[in-house]
Protein backbone atom coordinates (compact mmCIF):
# COMPACT_ATOMS: atom_id res chain seq x y z
CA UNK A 1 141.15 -30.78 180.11
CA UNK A 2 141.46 -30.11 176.99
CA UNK A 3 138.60 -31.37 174.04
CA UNK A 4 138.09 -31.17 170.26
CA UNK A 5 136.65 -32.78 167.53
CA UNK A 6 138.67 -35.31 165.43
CA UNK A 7 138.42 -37.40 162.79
CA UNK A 8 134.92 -36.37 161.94
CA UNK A 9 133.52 -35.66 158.94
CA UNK A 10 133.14 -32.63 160.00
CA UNK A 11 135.38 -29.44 161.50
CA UNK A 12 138.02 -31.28 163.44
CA UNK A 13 140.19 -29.59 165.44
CA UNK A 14 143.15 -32.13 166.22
CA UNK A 15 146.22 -29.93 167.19
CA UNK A 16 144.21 -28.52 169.73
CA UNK A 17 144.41 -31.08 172.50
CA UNK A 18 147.77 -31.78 170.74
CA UNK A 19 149.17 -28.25 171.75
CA UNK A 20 147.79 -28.83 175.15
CA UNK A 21 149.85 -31.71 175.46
CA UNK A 22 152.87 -30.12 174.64
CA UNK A 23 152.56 -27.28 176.64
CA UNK A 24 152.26 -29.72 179.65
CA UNK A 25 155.35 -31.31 178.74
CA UNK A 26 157.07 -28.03 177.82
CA UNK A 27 155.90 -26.45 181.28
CA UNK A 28 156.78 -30.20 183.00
CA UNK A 29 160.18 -30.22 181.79
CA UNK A 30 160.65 -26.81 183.18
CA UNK A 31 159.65 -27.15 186.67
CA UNK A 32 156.00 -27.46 186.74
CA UNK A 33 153.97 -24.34 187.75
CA UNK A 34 154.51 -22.93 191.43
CA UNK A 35 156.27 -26.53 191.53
CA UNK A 36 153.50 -28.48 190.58
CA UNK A 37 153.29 -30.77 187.28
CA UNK A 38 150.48 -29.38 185.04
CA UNK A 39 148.83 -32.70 183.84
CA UNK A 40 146.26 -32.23 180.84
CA UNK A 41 143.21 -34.44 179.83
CA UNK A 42 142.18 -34.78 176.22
CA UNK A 43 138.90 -35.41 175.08
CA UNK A 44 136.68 -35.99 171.43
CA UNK A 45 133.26 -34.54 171.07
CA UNK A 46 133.02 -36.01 167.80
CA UNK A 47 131.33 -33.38 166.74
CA UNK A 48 127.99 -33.95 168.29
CA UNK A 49 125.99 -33.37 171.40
CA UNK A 50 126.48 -36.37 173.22
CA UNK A 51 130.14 -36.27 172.81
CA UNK A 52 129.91 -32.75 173.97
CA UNK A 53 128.49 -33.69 176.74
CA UNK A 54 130.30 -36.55 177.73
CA UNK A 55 133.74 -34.81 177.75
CA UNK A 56 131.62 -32.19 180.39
CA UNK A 57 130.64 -34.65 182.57
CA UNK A 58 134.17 -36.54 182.27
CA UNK A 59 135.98 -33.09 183.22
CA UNK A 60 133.71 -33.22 186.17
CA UNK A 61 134.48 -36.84 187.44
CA UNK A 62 138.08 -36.11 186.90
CA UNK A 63 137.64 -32.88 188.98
CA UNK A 64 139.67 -31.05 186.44
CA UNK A 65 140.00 -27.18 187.38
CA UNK A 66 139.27 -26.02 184.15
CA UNK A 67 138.80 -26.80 180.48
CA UNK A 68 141.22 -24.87 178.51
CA UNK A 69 141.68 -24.04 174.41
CA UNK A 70 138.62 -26.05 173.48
CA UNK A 71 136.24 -26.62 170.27
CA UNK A 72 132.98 -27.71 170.59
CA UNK A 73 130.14 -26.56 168.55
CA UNK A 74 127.78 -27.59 170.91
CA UNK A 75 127.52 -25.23 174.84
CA UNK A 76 124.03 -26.02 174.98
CA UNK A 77 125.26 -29.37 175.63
CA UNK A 78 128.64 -29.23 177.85
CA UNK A 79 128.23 -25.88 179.67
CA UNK A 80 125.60 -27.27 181.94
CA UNK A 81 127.56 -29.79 183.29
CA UNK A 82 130.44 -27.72 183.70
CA UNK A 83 128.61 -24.84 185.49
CA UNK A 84 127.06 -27.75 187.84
CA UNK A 85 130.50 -28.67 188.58
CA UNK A 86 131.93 -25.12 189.14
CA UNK A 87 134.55 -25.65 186.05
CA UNK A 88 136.01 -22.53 184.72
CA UNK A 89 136.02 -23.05 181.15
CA UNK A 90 139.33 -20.35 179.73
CA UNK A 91 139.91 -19.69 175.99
CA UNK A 92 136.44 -21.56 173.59
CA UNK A 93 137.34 -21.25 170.29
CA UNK A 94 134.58 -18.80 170.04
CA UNK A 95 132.10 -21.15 167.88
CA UNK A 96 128.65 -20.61 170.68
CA UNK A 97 126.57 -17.86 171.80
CA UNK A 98 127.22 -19.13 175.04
CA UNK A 99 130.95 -18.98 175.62
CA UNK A 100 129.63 -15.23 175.53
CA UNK A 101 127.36 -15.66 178.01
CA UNK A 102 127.75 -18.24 180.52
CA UNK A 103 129.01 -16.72 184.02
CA UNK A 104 131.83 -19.56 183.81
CA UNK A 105 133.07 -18.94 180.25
CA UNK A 106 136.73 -16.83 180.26
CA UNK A 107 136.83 -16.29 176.04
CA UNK A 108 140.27 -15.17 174.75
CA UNK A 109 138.85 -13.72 171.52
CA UNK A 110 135.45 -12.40 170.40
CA UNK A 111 134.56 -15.07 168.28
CA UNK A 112 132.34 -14.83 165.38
CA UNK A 113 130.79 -11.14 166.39
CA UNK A 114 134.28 -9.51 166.46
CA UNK A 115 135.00 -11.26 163.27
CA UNK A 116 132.53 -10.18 161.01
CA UNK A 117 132.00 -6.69 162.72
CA UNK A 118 135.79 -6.17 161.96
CA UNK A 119 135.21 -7.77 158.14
CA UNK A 120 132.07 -4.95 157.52
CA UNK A 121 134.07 -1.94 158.84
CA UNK A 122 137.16 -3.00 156.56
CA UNK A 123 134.61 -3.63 153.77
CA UNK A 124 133.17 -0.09 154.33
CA UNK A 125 135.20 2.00 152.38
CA UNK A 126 136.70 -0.86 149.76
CA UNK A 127 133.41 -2.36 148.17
CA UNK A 128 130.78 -1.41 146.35
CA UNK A 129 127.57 -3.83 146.80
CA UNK A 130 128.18 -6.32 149.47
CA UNK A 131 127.19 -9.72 149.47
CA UNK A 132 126.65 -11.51 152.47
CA UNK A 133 125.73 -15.82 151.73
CA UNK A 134 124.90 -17.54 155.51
CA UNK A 135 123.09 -20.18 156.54
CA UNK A 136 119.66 -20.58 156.75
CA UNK A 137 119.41 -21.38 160.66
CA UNK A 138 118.93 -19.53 163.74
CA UNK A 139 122.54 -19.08 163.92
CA UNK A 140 122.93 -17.83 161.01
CA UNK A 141 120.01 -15.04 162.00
CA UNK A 142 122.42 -12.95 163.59
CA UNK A 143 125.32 -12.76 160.76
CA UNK A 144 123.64 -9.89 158.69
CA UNK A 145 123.52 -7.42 161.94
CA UNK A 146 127.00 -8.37 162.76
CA UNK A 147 128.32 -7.39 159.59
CA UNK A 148 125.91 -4.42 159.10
CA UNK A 149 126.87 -3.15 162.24
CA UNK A 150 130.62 -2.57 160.90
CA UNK A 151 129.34 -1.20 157.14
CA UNK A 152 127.51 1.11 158.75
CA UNK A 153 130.13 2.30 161.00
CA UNK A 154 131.74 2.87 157.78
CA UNK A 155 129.09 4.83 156.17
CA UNK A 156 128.15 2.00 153.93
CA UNK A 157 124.53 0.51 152.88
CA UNK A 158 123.77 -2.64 154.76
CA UNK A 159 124.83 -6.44 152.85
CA UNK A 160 122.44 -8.09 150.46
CA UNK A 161 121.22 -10.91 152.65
CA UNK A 162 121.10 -14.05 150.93
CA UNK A 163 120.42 -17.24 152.77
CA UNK A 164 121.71 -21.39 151.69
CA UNK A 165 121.10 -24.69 153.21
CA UNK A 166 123.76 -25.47 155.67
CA UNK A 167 124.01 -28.93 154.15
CA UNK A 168 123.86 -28.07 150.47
CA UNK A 169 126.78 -30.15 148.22
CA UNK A 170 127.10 -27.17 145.72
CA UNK A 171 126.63 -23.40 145.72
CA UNK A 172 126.15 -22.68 141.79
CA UNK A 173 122.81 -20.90 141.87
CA UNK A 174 124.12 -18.96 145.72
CA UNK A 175 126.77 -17.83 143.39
CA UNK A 176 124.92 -16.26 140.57
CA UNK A 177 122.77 -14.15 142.44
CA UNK A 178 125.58 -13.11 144.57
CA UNK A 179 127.38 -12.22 141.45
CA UNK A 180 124.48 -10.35 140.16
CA UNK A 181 123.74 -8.39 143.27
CA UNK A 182 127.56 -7.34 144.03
CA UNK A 183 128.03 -6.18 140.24
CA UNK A 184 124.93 -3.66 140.27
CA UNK A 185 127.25 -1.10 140.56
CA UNK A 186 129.47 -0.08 137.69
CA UNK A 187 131.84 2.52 139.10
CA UNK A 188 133.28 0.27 142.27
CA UNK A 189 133.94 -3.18 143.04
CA UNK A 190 131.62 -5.55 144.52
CA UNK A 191 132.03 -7.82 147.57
CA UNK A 192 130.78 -11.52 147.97
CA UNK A 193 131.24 -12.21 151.67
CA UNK A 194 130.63 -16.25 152.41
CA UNK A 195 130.09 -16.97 156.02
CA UNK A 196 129.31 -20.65 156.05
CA UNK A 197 131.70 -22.26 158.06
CA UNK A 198 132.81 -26.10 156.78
CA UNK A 199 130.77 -24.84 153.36
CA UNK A 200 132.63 -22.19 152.80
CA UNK A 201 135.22 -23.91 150.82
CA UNK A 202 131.78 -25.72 148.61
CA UNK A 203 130.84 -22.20 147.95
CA UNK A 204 134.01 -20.87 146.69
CA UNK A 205 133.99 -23.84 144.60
CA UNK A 206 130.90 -23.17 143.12
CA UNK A 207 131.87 -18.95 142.99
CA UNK A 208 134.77 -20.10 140.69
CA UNK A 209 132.96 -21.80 138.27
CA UNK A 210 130.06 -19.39 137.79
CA UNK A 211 131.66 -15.95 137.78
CA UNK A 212 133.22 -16.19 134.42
CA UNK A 213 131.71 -13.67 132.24
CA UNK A 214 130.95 -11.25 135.44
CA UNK A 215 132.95 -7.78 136.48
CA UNK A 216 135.96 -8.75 139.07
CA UNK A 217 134.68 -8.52 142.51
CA UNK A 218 136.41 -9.15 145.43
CA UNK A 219 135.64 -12.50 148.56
CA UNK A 220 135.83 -11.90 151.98
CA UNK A 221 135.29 -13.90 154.84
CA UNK A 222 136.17 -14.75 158.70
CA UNK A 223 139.40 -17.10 159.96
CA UNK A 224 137.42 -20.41 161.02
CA UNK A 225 135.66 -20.40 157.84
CA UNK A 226 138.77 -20.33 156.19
CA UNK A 227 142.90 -20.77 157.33
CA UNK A 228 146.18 -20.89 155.23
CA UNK A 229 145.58 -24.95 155.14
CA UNK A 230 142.51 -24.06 153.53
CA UNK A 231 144.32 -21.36 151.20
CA UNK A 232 146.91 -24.10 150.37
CA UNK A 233 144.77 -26.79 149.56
CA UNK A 234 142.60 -24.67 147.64
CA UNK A 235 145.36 -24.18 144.87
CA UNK A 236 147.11 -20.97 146.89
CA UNK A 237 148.04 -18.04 144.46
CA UNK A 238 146.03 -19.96 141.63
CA UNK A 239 143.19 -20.79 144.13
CA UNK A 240 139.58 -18.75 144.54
CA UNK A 241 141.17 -16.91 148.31
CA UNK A 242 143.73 -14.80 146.44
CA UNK A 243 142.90 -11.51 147.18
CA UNK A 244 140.81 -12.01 149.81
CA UNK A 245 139.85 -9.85 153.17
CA UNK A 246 139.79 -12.71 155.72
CA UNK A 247 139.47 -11.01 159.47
CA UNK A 248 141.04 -12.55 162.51
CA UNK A 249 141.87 -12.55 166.18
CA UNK A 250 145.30 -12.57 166.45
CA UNK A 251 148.48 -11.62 164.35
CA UNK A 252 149.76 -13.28 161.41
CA UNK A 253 151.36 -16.31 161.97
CA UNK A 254 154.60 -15.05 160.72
CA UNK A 255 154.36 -12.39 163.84
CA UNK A 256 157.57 -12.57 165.85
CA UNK A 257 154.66 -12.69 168.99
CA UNK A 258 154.46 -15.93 167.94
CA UNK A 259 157.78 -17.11 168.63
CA UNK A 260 157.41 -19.20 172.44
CA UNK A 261 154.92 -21.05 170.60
CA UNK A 262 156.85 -21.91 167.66
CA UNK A 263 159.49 -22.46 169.89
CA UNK A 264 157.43 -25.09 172.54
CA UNK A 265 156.13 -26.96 169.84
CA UNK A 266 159.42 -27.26 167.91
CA UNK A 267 160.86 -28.73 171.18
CA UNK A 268 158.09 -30.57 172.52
CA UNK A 269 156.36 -32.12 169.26
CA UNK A 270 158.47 -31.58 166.48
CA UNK A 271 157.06 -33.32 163.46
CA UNK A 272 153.38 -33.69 164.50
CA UNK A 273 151.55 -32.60 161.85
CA UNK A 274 148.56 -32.26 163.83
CA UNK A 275 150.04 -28.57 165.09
CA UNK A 276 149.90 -26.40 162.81
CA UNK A 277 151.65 -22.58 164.23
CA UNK A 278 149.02 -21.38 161.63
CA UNK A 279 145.77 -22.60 163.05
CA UNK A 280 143.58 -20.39 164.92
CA UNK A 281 143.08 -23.11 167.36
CA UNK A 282 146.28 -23.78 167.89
CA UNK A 283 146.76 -20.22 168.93
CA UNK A 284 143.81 -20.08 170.90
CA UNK A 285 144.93 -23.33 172.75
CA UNK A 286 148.51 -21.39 173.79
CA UNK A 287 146.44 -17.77 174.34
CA UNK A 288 144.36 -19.89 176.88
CA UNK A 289 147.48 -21.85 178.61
CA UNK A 290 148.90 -19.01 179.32
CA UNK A 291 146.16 -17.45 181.19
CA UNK A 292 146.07 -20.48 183.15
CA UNK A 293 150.07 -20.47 184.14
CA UNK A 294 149.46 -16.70 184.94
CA UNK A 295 146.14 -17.54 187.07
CA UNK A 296 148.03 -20.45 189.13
CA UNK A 297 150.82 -18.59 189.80
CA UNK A 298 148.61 -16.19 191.13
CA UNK A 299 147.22 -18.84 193.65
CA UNK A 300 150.51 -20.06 194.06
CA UNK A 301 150.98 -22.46 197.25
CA UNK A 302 147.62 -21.95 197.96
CA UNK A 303 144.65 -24.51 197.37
CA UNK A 304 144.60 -25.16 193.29
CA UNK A 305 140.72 -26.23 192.68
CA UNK A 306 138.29 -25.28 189.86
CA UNK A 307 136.52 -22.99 192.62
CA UNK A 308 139.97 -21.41 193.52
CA UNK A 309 140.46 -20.64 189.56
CA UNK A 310 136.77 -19.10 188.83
CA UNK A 311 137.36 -17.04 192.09
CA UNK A 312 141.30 -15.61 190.61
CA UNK A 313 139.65 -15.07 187.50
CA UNK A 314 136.61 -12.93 189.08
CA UNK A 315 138.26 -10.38 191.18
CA UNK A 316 139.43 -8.50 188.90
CA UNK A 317 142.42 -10.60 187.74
CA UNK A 318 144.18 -9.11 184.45
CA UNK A 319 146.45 -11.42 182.13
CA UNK A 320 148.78 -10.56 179.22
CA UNK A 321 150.16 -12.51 176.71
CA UNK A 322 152.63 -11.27 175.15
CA UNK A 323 150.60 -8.80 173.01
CA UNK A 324 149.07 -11.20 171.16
CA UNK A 325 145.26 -10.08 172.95
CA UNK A 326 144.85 -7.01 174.72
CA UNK A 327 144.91 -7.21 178.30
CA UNK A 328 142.54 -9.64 179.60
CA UNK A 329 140.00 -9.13 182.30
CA UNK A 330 136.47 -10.42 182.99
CA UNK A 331 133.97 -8.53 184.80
CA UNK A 332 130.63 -10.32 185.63
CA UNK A 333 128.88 -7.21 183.34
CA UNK A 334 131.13 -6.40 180.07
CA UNK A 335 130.77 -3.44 178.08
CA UNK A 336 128.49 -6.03 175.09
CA UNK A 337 126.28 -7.05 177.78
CA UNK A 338 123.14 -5.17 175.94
CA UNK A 339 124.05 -7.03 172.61
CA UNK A 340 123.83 -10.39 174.72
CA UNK A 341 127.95 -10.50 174.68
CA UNK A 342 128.50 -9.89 178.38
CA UNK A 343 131.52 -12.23 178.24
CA UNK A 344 133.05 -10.68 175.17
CA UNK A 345 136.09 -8.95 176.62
CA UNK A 346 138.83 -8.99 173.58
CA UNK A 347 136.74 -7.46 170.50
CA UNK A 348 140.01 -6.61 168.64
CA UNK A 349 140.35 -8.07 165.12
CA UNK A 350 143.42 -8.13 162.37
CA UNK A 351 142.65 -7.45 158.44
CA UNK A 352 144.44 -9.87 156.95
CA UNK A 353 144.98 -10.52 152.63
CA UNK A 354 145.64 -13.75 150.61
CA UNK A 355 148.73 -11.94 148.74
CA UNK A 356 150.60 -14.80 146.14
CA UNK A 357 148.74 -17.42 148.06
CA UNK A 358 149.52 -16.54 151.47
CA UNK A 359 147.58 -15.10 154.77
CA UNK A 360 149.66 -11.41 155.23
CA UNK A 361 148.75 -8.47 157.32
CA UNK A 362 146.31 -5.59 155.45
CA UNK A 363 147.40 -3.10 158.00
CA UNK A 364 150.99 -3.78 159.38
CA UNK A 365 149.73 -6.19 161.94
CA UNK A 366 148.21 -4.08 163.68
CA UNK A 367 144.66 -4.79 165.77
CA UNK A 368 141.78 -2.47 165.28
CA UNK A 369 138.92 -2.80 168.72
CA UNK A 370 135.17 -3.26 167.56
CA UNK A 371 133.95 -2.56 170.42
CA UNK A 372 131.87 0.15 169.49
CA UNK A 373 130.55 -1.20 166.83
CA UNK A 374 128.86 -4.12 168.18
CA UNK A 375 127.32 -1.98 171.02
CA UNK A 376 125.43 0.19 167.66
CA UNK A 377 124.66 -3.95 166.02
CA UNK A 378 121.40 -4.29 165.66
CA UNK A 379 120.65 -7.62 167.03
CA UNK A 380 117.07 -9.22 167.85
């Protein structure tokens, strides 16, 4: 199974289960798996708890052997049916404390922590004052050691930590002081860093309007808060992103990595616009099919249950994908398991720029491990 949020008002995630259906039909078309069809369930949390929770407990009745490539904002709500059931649950999009956490979570990428870790050490030695705007809720607690752990790292001073109402409709008074506190300093650039998810965008809004008549200073923020459709629709070049340090998982879209993805969906769902090659969970969606081709051909003839799937995926089982991640592995302990991340296993992050309205690699593609700098975050 495969679940995401659509047509919410909301995040919605739509070419999620939509790349999961194409991969079936891709991998279908081809012979199946060890000679078996793959067939994939979709489900829509809606964006809420109960929907959460009732694509769990569906996965369960369907005695699915694992939920694969999925958003949901909500693991308080879906990962206890799913552990009750035994359902390996491969590739979150990273968006809950517990996909780092729960014994039957297999992440693909290290979520927000490896994000804005990677964002403060890039920040380190090309801002002045940083800036950091988050939400005012418990989630939102743990931002400012996340990103302190990486300016640090870097020999920087910790970010100004400036808190707004998750459900606010405009930013202009965020953006002032922002603008105030990254433009103390005279002699180098300031850094306004907002990490508000779906409010992001009503921030930057509210950023462009207000910092006429202050020094230039540079935004930065995390992939998930914002993508090239948000870059696009934003006004590209023209738009408030140009210039930008946005951190991500993976490589730039225009990676040649990329390619059996661009190349499945161009055969298998060529002109749905809900699959975008672009879209972080998109990507995620094929990161996490693949580990689940590699893990039942590892089984092959053998029994093909969630049990049998949990149990691969324990001993020691390591998966590549084509060098888009690191090598994949999860131990029952990981190396994050004092910072509460004891399921993080891929901290690597890309520095990516908005150059003439477009998401392009800071540092040759290449992927720089924070590994050691969350073990040094700070975090209550």
């Amino acid at each position: 199974m495969t679940w995401a949020p659509s047509n919410t008002n909301a995040t919605d995630k739509p070419g999620m289960p939509a790349m999961a259906a194409a991969y079936a039909k891709w991998i279908n078309k081809n012979g199946g798996i060890n000679g078996r069809k793959l067939r994939v369930l979709t489900c829509n949390d809606h964006n809420d708890s109960v929907g959460a929770a009732k694509c769990a407990r569906r996965a369960a009745s369907e005695d699915v052997v694992a939920v694969v490539g999925s958003y949901s904002q909500f693991g308080d709500s879906y990962f206890a049916p799913l552990e009750g059931a035994g359902i390996p649950y491969i590739g979150g999009y990273g968006v809950t404390n517990e996909e780092f956490t729960s014994t039957t979570s297999y992440p693909v990428n290290g979520g927000q922590p490896a994000l804005l870790a990677g964002l403060g050490k890039a920040l380190a030695g090309n801002c002045g004052p940083v800036t950091l705007i988050r939400p005012d809720s418990i989630a939102g607690d743990e931002l400012p050691a996340l990103i302190d752990s990486g300016l640090t790292a870097g020999g920087h001073a910790e970010a100004v930590d400036q808190l707004a109402a998750e459900d606010a409709t405009e930013y202009s008074e965020q953006a002032d002081r922002a603008l105030q506190d990254a433009t103390k300093d005279p002699y180098k650039q300031g850094c306004v860093v907002p990490a508000l998810g779906d409010s992001t965008n009503i921030f930057m809004d509210s950023f462009r309007r207000t910092r006429d008549g202050y020094p230039k200073v540079r935004t930065a923020t995390v992939l998930g808060s914002v993508d090239q459709t948000t870059i696009n629709t934003t006004g590209g070049a023209s738009g408030p992103y140009e210039g930008s340090y946005i951190t991500g998982w993976y490589p730039v879209a225009s990676d040649s990595r990329w390619n059996p993805m661009k190349k499945v969906i161009n055969e298998e769902a060529f002109g749905d616009n809900r699959i975008d090659p672009a879209d972080a969970g998109v990507q995620t969606t094929w990161i996490a099919y693949t580990v689940l081709k590699a893990v039942l051909e590892k089984i092959g003839d053998g029994e093909v249950s969630a049990r049998a799937v949990r149990q691969t995926l324990d001993d020691g089982f390591k998966v590549t994908t084509g060098g888009l991640t690191p090598t994949l592995q999860w131990p029952y302990q990981g190396r994050l398991a004092a910072v509460g991340f004891s399921r993080l296993v891929n901290a690597d992050v890309t520095l990516q720029v908005v150059k003439q309205g477009q998401l392009v690699s800071a540092k040759n593609g290449g992927l720089v491990n924070v590994t050691k700098t969350l073990e040094n975050a700070n975090i209550d």
